[in-house]
N, C-alpha and C. Protein backbone atom coordinates (compact mmCIF):
# COMPACT_ATOMS: atom_id res chain seq x y z
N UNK A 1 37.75 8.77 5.17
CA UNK A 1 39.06 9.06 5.72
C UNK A 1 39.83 7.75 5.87
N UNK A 2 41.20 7.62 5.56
CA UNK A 2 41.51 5.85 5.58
C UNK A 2 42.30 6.36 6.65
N UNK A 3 43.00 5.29 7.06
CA UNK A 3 43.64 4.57 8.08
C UNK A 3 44.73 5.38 8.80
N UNK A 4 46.00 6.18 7.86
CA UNK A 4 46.74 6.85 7.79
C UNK A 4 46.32 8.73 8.47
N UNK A 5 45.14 8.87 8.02
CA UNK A 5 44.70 10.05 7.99
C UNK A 5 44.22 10.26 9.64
N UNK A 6 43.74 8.87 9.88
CA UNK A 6 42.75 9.04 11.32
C UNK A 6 43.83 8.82 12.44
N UNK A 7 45.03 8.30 12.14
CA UNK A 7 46.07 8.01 12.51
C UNK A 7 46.77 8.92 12.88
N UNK A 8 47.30 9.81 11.89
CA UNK A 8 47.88 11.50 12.50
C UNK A 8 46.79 12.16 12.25
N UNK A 9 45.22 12.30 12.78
CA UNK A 9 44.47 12.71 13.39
C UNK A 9 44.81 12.96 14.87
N UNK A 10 44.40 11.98 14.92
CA UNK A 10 44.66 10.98 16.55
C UNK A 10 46.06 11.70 17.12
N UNK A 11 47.20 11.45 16.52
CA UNK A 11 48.20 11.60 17.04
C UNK A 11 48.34 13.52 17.37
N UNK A 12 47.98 13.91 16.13
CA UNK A 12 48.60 15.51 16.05
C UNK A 12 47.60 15.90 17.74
N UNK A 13 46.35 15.24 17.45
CA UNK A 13 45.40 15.56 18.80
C UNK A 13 46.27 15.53 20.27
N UNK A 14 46.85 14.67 20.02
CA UNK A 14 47.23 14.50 21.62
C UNK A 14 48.44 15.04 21.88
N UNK A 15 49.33 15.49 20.60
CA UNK A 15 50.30 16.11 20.51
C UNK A 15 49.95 17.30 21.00
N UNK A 16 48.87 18.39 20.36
CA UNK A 16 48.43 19.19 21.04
C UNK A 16 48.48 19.38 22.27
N UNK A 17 47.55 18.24 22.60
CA UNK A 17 47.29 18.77 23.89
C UNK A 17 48.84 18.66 24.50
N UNK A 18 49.92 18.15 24.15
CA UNK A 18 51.04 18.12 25.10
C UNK A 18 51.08 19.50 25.26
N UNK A 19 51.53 20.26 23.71
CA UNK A 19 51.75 21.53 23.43
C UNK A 19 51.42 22.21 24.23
N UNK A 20 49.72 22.03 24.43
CA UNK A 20 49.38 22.91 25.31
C UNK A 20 49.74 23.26 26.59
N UNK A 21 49.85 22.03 27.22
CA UNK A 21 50.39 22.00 28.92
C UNK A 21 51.94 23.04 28.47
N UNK A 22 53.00 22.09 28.10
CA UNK A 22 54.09 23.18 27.72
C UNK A 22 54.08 24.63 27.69
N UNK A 23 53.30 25.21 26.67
CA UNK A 23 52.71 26.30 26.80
C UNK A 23 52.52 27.08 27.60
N UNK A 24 51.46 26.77 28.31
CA UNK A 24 51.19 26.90 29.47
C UNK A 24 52.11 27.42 31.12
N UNK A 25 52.74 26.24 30.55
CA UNK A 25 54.19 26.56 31.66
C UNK A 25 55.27 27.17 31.21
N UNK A 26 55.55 28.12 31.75
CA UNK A 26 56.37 29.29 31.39
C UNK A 26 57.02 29.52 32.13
N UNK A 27 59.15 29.67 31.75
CA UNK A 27 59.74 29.56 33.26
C UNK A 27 59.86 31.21 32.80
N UNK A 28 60.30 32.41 33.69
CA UNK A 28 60.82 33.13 33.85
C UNK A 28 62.07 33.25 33.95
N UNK A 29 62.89 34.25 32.92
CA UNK A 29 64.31 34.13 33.04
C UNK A 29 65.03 34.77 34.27
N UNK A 30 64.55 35.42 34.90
CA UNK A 30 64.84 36.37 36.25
C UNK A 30 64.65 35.69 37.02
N UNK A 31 63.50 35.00 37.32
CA UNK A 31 63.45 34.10 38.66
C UNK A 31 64.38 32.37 38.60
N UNK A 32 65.30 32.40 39.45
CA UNK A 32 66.48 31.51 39.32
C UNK A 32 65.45 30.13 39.43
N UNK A 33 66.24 29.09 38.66
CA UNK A 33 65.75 27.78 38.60
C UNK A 33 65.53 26.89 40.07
N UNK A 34 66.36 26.96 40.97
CA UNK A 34 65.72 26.74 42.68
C UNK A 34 64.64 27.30 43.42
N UNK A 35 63.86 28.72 42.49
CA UNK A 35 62.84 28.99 43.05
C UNK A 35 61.92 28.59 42.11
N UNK A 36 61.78 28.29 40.97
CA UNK A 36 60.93 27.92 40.43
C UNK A 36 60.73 26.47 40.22
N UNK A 37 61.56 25.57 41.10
CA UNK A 37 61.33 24.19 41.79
C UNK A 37 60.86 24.10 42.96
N UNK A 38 61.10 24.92 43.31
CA UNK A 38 60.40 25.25 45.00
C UNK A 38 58.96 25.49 44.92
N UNK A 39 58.52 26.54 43.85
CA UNK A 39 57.18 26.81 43.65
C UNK A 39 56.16 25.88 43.16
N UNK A 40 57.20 24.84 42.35
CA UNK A 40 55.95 23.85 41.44
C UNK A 40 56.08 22.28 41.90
N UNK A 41 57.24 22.48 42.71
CA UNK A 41 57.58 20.96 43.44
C UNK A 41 55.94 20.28 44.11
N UNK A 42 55.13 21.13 44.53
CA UNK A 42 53.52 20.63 45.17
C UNK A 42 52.75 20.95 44.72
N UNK A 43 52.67 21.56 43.33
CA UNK A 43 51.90 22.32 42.33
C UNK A 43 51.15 21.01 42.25
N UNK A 44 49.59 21.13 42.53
CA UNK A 44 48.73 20.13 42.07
C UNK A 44 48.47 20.26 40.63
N UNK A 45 48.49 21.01 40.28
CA UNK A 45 48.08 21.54 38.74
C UNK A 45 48.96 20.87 37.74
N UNK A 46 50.82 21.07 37.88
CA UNK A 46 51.42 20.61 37.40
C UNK A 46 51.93 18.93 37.53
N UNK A 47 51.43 18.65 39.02
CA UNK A 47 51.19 17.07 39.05
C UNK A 47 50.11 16.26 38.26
N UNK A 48 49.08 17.09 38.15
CA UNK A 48 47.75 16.76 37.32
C UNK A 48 48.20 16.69 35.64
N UNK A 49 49.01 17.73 35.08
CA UNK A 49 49.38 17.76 33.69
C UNK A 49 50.02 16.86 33.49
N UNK A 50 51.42 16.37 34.64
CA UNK A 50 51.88 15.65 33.93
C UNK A 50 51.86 14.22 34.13
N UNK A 51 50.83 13.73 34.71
CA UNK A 51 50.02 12.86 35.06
C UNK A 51 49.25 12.79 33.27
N UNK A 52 49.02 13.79 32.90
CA UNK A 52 48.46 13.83 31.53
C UNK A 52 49.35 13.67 30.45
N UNK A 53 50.06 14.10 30.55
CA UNK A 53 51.22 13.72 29.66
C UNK A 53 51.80 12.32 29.48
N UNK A 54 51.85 11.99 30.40
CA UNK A 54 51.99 10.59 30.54
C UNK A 54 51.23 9.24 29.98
N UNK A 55 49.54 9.91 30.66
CA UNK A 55 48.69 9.00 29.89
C UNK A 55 48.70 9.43 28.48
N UNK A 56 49.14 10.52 27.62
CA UNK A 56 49.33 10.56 26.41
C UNK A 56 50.52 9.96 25.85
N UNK A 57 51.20 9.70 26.63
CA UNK A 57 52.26 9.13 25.97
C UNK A 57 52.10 7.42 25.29
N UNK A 58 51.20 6.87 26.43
CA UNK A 58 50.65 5.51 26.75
C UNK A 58 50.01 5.55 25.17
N UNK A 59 48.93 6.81 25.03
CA UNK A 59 48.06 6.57 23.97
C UNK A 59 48.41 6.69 23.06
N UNK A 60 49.77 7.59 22.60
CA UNK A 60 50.44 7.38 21.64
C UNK A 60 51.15 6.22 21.27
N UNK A 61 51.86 5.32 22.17
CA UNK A 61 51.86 4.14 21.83
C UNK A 61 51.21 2.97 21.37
N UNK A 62 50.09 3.26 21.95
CA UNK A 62 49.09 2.93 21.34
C UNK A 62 48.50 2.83 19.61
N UNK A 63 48.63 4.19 19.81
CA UNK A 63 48.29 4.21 17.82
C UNK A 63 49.84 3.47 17.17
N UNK A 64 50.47 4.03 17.75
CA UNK A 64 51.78 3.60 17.11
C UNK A 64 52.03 2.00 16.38
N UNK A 65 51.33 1.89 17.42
CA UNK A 65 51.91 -0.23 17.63
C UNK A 65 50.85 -0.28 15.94
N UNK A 66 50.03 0.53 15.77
CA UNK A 66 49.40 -0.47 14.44
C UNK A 66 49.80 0.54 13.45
N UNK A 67 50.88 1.46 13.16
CA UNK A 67 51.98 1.89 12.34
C UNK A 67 52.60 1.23 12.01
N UNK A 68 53.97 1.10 12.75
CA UNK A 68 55.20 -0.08 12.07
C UNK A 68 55.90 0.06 13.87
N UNK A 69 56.76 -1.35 13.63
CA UNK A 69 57.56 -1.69 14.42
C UNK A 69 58.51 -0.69 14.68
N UNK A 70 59.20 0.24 13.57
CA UNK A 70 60.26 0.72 13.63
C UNK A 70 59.71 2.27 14.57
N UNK A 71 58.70 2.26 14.27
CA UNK A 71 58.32 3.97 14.98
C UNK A 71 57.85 3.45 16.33
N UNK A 72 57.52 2.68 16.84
CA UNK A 72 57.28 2.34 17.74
C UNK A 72 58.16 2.47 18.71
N UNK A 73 59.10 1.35 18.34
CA UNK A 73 60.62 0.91 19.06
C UNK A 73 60.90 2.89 19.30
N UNK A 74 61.36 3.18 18.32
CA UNK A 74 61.49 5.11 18.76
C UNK A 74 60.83 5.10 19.44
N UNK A 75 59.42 5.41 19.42
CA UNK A 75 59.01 6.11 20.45
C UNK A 75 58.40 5.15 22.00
N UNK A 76 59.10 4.38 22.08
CA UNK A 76 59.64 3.59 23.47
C UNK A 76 60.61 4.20 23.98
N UNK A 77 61.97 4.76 23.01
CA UNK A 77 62.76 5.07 23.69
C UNK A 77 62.53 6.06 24.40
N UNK A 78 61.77 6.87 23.20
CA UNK A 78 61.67 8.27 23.38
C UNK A 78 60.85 8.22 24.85
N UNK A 79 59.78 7.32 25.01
CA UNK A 79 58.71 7.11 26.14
C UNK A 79 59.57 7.21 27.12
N UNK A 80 60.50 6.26 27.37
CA UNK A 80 61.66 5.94 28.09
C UNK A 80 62.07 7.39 28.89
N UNK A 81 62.63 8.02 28.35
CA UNK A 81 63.34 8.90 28.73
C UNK A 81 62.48 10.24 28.76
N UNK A 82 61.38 9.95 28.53
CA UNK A 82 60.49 11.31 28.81
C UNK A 82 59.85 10.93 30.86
N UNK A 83 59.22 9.36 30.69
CA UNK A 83 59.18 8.98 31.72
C UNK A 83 59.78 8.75 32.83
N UNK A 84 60.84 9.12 32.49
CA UNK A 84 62.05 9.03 33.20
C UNK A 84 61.90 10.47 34.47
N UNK A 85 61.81 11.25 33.51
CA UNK A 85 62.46 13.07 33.72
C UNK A 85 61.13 12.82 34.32
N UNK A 86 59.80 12.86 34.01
CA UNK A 86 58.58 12.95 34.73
C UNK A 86 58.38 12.73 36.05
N UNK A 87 58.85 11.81 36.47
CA UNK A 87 59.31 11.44 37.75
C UNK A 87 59.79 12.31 38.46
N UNK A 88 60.17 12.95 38.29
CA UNK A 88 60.85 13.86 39.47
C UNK A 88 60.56 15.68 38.79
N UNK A 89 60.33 16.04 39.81
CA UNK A 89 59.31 17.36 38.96
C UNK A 89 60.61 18.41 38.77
N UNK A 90 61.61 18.46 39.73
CA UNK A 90 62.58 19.03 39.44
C UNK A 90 63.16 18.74 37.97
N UNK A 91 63.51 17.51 37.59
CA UNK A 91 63.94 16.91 36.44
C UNK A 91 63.63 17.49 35.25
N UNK A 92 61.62 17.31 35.35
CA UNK A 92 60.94 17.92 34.13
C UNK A 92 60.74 19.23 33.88
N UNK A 93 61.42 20.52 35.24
CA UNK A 93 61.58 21.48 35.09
C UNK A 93 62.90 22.11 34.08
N UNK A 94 63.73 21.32 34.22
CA UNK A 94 64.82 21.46 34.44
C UNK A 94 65.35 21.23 32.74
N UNK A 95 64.19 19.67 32.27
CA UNK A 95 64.51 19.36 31.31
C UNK A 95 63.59 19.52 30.19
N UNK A 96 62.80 20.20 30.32
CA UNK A 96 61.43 20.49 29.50
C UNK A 96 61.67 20.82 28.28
N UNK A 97 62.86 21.50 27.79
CA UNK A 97 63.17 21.83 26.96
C UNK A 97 63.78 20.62 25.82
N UNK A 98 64.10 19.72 26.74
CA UNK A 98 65.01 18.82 25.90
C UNK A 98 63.73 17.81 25.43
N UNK A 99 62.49 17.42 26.76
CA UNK A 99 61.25 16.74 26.07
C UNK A 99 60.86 17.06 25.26
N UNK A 100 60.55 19.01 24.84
CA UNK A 100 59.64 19.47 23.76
C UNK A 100 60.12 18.95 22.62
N UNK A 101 62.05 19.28 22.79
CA UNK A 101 62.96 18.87 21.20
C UNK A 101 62.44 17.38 20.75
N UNK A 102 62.20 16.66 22.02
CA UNK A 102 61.95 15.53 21.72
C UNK A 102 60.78 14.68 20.63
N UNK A 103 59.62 15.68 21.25
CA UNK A 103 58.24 15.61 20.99
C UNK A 103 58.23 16.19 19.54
N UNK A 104 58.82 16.98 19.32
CA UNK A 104 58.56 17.98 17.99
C UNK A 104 59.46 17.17 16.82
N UNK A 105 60.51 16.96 17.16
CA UNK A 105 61.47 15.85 16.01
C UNK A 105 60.82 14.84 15.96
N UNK A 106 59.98 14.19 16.69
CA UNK A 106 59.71 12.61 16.07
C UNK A 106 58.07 12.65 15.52
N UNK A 107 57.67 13.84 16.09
CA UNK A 107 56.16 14.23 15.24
C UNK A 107 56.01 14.54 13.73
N UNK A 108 57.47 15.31 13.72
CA UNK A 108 57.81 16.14 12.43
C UNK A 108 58.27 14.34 11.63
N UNK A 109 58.93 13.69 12.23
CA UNK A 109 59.21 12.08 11.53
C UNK A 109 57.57 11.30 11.24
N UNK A 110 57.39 11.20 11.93
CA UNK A 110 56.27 10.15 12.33
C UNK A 110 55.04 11.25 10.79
N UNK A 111 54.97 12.27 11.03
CA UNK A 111 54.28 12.79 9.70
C UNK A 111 55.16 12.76 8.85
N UNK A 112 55.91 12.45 8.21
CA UNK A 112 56.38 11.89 6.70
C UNK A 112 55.90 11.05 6.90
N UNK A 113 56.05 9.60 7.48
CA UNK A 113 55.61 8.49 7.11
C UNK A 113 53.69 8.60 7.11
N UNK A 114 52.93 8.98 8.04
CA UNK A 114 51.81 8.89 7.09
C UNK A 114 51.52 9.87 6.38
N UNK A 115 52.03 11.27 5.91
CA UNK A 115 51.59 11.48 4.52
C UNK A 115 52.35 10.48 3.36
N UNK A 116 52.78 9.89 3.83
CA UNK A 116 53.67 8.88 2.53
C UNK A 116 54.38 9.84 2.05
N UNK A 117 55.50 10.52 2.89
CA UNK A 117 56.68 11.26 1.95
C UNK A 117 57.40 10.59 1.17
N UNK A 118 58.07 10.73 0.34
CA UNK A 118 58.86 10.12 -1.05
C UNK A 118 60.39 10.56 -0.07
N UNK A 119 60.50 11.12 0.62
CA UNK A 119 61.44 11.14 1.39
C UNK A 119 61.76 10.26 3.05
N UNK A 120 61.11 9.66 2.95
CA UNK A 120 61.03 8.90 4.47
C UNK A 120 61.94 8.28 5.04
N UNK A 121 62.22 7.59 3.58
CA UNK A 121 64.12 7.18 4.56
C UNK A 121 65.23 7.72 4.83
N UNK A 122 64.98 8.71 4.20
CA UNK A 122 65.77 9.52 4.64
C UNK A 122 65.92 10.42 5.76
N UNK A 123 64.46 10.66 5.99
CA UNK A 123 63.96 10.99 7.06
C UNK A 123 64.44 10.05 8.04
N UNK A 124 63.66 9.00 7.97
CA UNK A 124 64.19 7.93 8.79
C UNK A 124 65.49 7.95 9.52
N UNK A 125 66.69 7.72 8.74
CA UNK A 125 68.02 8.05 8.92
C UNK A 125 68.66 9.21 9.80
N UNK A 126 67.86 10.34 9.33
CA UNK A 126 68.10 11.88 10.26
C UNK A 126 67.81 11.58 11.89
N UNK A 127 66.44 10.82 11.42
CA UNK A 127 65.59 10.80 12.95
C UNK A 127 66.23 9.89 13.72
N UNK A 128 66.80 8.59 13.30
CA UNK A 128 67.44 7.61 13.89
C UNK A 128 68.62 7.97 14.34
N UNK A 129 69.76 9.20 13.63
CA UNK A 129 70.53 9.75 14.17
C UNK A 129 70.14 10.35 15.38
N UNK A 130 69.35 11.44 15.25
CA UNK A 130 68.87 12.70 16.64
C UNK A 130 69.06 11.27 17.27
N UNK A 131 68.22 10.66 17.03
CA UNK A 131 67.54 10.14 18.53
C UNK A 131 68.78 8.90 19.50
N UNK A 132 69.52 8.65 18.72
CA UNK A 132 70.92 8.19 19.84
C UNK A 132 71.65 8.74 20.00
N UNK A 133 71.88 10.58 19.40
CA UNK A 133 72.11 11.52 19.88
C UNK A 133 71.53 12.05 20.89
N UNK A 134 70.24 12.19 21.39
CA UNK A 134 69.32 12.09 22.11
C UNK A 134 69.59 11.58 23.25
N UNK A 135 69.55 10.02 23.04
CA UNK A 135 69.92 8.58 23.74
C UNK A 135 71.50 9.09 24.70
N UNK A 136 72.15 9.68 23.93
CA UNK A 136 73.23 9.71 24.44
C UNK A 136 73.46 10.93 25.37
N UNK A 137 72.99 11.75 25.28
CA UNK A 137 72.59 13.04 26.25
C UNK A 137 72.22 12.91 27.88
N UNK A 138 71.02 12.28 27.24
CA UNK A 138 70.20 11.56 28.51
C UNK A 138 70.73 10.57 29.25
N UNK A 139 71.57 9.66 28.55
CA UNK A 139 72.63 8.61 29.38
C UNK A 139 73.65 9.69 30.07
N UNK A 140 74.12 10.25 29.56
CA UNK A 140 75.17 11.45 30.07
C UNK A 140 75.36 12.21 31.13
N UNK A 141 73.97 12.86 30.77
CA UNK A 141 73.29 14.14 31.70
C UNK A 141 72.25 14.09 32.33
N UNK A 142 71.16 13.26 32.01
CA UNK A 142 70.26 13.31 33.09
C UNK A 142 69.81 11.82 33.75
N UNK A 143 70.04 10.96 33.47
CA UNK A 143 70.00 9.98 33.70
C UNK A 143 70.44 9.52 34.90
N UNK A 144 70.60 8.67 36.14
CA UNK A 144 71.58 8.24 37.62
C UNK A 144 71.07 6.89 37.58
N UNK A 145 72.12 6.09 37.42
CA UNK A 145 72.04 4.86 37.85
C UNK A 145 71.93 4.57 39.24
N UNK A 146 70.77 3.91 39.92
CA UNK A 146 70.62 3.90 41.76
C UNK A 146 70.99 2.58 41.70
N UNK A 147 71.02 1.55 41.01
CA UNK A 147 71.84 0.08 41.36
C UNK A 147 70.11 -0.67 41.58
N UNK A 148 69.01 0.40 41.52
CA UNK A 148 67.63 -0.94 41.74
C UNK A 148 67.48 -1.78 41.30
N UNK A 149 68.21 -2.51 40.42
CA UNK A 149 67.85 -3.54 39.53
C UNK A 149 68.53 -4.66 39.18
N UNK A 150 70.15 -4.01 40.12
CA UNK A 150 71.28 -4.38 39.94
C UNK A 150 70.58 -6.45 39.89
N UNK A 151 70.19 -7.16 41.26
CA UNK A 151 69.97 -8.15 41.79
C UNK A 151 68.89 -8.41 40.58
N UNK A 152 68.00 -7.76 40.04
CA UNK A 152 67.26 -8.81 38.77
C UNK A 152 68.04 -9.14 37.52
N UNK A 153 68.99 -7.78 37.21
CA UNK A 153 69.85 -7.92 35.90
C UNK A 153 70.79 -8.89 36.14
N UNK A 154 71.49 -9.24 37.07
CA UNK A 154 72.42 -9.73 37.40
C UNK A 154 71.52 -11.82 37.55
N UNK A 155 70.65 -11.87 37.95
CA UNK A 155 70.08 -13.18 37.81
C UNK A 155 69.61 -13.52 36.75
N UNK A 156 69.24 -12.59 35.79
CA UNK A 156 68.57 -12.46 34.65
C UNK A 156 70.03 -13.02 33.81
N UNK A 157 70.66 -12.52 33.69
CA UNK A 157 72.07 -12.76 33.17
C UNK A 157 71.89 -14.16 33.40
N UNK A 158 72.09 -14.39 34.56
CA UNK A 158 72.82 -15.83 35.03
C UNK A 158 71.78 -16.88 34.14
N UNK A 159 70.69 -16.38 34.53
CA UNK A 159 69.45 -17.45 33.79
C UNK A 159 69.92 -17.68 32.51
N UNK A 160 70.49 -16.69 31.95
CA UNK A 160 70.56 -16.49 29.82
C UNK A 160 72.19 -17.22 29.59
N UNK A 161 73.08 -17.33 30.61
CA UNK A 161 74.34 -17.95 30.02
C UNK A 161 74.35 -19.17 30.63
């Protein structure tokens, strides 16, 4: 098996298992979205998954880094803004839908490049679109600037000019 193969081995594996948790969680269209934050806001179960999700995300970066630079950098962002919503369980209720889109477009990318599609840059291109389409959503809509950082960015600056 070479390199490529054990590679989206590895990956489709843990993709799974995201799948699965997703799966798993099922909102009901009848029961309004404030009760079904109410119900899973102390859900050990769903603190435990996505406690798992998370460390899959880690491990996907992981394989990634000995892919290429360019899928990587994606899926930082993508890390970014999944880790983000995770944080707050309301968030990942709320936004689960927009993680799955997430998870499923750059899996569906990330396999062209190791089957070696004859199409990849192009691929490439599509995927690099979604994803500051993406980028731009999440800056938009789910995202809140709290100012925590304001005092490092702001010295950080000063240090660089």
């Amino acid at each position: 098996m070479d390199k490529n193969q054990r590679n989206f081995n590895s990956l489709n594996d843990i993709y799974q298992k995201i799948r699965e948790i997703f799966s798993n969680f099922k909102l009901q269209s009848d029961v309004p979205i404030e009760k079904v934050i109410q119900i899973y806001s102390n859900d050990n179960n769903l603190l435990k998954e996505i406690s798992v999700i998370e460390d899959s995300l880690s491990e996907i970066a992981d394989i990634l880094a000995q892919i290429g630079n360019k899928e990587l950098f994606y899926f930082l962002s993508i890390r970014h803004m999944i880790g983000y919503i995770l944080k707050d369980v309301k968030l990942f209720i709320i936004y689960m839908p927009f993680v799955d889109n997430l998870l499923i477009n750059f899996f569906k990318f990330i396999h062209s490049k190791l089957i070696g599609d004859n199409d990849y840059e192009e691929n490439d291109e599509i995927f690099a679109d979604f994803l500051e389409e993406q980028k731009d959503y999440f800056y938009d809509n789910i995202f809140e600037y709290t100012g925590e950082y304001e005092d490092l960015i702001i010295e950080v600056t000063n240090i660089l000019w």
